[in-house]
N, C-alpha and C. Protein backbone atom coordinates (compact mmCIF):
# COMPACT_ATOMS: atom_id res chain seq x y z
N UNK A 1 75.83 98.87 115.94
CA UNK A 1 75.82 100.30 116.02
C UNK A 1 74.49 100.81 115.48
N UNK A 2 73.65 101.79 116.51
CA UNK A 2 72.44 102.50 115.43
C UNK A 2 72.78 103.08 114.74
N UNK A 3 72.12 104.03 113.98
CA UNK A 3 71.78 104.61 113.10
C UNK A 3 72.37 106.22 113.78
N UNK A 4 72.19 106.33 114.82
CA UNK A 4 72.69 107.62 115.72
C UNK A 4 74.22 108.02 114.89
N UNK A 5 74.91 106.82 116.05
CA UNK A 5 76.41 107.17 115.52
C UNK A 5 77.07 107.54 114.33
N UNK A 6 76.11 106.52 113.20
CA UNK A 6 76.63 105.98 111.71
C UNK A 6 76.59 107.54 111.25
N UNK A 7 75.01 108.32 111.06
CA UNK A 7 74.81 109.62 111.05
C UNK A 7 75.59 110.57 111.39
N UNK A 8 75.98 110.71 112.54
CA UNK A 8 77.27 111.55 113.27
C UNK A 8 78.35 110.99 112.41
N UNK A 9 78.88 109.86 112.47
CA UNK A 9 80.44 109.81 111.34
C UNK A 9 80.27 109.99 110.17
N UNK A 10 79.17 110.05 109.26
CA UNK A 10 79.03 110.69 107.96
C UNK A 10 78.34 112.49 108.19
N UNK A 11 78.12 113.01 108.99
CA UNK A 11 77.90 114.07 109.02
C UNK A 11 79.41 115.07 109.23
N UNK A 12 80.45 114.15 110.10
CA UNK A 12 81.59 114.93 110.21
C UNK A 12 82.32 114.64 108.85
N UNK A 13 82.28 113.72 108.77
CA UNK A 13 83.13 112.94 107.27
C UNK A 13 82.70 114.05 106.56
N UNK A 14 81.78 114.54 106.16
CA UNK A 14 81.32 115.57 104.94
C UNK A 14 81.72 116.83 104.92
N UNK A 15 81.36 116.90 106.76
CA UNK A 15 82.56 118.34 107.05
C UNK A 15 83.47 118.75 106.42
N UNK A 16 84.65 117.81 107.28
CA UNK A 16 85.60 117.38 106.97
C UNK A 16 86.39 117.47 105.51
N UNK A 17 85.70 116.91 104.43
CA UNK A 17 85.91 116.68 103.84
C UNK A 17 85.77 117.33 102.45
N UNK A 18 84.52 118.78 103.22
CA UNK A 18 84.35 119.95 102.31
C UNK A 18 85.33 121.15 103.11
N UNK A 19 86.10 120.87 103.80
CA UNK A 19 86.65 122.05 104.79
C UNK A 19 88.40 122.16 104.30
N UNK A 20 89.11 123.31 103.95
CA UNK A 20 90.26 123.83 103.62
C UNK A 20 90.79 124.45 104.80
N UNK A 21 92.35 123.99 105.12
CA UNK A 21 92.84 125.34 105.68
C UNK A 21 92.94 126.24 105.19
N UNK A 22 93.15 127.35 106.27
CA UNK A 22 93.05 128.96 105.49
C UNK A 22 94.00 129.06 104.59
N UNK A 23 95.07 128.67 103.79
CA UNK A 23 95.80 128.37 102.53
C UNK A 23 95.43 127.55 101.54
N UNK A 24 94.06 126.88 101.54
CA UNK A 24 94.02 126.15 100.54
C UNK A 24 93.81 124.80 100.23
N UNK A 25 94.90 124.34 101.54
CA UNK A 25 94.55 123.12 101.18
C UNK A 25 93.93 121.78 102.13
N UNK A 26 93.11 120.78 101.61
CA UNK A 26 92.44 120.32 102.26
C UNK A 26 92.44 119.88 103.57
N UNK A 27 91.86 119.84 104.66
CA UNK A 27 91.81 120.00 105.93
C UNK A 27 92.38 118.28 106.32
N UNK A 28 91.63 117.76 104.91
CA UNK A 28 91.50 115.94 104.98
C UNK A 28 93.20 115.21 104.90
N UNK A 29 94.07 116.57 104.10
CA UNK A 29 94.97 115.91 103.62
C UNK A 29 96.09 115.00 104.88
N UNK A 30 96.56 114.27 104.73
CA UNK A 30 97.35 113.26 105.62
C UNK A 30 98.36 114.21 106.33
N UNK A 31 99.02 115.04 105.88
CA UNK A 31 99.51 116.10 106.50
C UNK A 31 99.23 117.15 107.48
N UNK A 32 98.01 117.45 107.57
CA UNK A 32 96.91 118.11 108.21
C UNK A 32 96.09 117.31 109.56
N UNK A 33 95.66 116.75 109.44
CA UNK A 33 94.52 115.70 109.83
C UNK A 33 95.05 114.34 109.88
N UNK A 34 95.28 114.19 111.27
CA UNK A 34 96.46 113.14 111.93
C UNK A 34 95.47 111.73 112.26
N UNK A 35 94.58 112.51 112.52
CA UNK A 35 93.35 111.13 113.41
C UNK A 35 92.12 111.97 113.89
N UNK A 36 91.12 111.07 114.08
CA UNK A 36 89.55 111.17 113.98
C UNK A 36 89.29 109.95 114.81
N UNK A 37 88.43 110.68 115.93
CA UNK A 37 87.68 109.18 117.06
C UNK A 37 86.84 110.11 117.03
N UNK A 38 85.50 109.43 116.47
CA UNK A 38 84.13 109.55 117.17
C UNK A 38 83.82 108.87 118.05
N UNK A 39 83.39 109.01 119.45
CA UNK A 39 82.65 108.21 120.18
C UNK A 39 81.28 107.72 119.81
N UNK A 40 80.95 106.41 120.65
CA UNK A 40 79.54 106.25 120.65
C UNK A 40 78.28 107.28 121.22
N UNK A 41 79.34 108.17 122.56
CA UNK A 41 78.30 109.05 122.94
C UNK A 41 78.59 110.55 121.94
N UNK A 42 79.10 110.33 120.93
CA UNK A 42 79.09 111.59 120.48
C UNK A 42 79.76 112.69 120.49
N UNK A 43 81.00 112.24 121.07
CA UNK A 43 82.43 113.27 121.49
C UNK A 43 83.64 112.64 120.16
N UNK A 44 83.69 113.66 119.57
CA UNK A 44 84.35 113.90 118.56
C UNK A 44 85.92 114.04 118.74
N UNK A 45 87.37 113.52 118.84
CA UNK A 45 87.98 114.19 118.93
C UNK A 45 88.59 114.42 117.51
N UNK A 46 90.02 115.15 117.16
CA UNK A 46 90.60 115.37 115.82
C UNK A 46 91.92 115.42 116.47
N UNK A 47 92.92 115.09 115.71
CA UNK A 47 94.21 115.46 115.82
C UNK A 47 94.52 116.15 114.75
N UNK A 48 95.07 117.61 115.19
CA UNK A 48 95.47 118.31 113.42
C UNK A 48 97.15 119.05 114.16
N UNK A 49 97.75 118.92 112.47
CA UNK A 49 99.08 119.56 112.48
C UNK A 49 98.70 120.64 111.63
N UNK A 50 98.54 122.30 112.10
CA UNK A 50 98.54 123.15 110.92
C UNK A 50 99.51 123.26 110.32
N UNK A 51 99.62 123.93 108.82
CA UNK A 51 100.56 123.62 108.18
C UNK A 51 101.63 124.95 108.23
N UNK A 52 100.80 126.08 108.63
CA UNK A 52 101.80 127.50 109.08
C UNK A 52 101.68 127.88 110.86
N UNK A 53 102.54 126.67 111.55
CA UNK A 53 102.13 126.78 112.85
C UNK A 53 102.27 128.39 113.68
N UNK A 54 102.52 129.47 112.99
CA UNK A 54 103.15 130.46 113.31
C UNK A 54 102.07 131.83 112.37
N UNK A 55 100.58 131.35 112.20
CA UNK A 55 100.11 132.24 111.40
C UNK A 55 98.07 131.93 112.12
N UNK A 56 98.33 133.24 112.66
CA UNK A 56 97.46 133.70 113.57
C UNK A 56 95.63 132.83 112.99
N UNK A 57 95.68 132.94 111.46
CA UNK A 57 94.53 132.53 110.90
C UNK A 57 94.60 131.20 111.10
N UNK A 58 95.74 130.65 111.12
CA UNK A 58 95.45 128.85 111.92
C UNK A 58 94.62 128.46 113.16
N UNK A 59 94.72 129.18 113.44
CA UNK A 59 94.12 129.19 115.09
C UNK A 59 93.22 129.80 114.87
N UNK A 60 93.36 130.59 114.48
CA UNK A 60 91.32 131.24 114.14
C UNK A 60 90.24 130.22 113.31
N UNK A 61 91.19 129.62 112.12
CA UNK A 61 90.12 128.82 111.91
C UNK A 61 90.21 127.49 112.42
N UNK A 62 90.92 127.06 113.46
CA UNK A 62 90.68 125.79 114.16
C UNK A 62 89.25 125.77 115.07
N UNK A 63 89.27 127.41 115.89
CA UNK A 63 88.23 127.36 116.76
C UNK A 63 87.28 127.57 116.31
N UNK A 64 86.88 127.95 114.80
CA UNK A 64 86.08 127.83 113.95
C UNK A 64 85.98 126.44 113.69
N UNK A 65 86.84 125.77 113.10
CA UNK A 65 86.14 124.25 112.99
C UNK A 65 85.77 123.60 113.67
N UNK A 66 86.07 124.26 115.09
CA UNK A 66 85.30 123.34 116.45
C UNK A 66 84.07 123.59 116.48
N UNK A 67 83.69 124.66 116.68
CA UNK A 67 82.30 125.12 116.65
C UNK A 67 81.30 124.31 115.61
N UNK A 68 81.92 123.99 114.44
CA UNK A 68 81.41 123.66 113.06
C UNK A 68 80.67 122.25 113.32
N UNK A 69 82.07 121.66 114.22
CA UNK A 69 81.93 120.21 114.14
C UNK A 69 80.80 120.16 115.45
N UNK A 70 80.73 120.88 116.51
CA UNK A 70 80.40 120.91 117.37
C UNK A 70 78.45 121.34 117.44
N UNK A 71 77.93 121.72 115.67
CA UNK A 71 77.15 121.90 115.44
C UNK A 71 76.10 120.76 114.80
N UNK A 72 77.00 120.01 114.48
CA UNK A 72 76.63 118.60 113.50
C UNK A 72 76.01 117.92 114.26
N UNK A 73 74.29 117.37 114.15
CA UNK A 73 73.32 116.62 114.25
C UNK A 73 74.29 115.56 115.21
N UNK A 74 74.15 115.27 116.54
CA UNK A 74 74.38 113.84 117.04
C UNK A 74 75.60 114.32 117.74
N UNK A 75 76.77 115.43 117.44
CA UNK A 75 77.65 115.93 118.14
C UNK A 75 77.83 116.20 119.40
N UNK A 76 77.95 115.39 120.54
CA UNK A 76 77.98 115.84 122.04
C UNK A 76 79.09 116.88 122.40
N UNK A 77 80.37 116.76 122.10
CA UNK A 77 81.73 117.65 122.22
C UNK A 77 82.35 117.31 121.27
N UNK A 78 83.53 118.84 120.98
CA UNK A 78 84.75 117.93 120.31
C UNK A 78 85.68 118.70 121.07
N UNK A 79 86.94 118.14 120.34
CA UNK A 79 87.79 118.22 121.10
C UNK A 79 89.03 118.45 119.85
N UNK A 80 89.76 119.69 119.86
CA UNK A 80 91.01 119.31 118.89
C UNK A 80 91.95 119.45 119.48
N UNK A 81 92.56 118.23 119.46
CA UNK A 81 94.35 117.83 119.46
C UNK A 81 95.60 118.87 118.59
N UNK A 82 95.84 119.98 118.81
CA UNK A 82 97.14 120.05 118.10
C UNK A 82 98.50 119.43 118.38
N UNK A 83 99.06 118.69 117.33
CA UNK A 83 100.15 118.19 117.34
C UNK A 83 101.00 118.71 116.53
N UNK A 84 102.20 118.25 116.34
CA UNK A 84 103.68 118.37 115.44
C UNK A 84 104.00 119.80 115.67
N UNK A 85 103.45 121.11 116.20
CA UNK A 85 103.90 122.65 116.14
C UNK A 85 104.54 122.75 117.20
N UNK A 86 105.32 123.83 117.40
CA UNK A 86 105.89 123.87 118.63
C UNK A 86 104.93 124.27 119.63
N UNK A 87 105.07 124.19 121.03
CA UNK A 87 104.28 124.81 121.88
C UNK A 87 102.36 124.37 121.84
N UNK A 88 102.37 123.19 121.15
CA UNK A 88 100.97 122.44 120.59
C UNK A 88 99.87 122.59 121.79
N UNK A 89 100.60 122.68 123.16
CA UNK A 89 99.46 122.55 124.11
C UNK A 89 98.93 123.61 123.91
N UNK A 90 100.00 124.76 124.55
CA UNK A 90 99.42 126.06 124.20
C UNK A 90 97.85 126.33 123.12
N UNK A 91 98.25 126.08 122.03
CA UNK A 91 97.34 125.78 120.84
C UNK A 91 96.38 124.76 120.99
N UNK A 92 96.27 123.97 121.51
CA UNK A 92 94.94 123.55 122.27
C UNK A 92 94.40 123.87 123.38
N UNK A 93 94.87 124.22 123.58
CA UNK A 93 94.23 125.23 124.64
C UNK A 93 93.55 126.04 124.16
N UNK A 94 94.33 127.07 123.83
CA UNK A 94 93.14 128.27 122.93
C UNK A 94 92.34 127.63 122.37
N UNK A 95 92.54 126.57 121.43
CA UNK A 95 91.23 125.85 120.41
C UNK A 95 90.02 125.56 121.44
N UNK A 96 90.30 124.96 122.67
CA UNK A 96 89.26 124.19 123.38
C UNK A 96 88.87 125.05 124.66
N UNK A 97 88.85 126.11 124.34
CA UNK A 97 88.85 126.29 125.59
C UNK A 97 87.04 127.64 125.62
């Protein structure tokens, strides 16, 4: 692996890992943040479960964290997965769209 990729997975890792949902708590926590594939070309995806699937600022700051991630040195796309809420496509949709 170069130096490209390695850069891109510690640039999101830091994200990531400085980033809260809008309640508080960490974006990283196992509850939250289901799974993480970086590609080699640079397409990011995430799987996230918000934790108030029913509270408008979830979704506001998801398409905010896309953008975020989507800004990071080496980032080609991302992509977020909502899972575990009801109606999850819906909600990716809006996120990705």
């Amino acid at each position: 692996m170069s130096n490209g990729p390695k850069l891109t997975q510690r640039n999101v890792a830091r994200l990531l890992r400085k980033r809260n949902d809008p309640h508080g708590m960490p974006i990283i926590d196992p509850s939250i943040l289901r799974g993480v594939e970086i590609g080699q070309s640079g397409i990011v995806e995430l799987w996230i479960k918000p934790r108030n699937p029913h509270c408008p600022c979830c979704l506001d700051d998801l398409i905010e964290l896309r953008g975020l991630v989507n800004s990071q040195k080496g980032v080609l796309a991302c992509h977020i997965e909502v899972v575990g809420v009801p109606q999850s496509e819906r909600w990716t949709a809006a996120v990705n769209e």
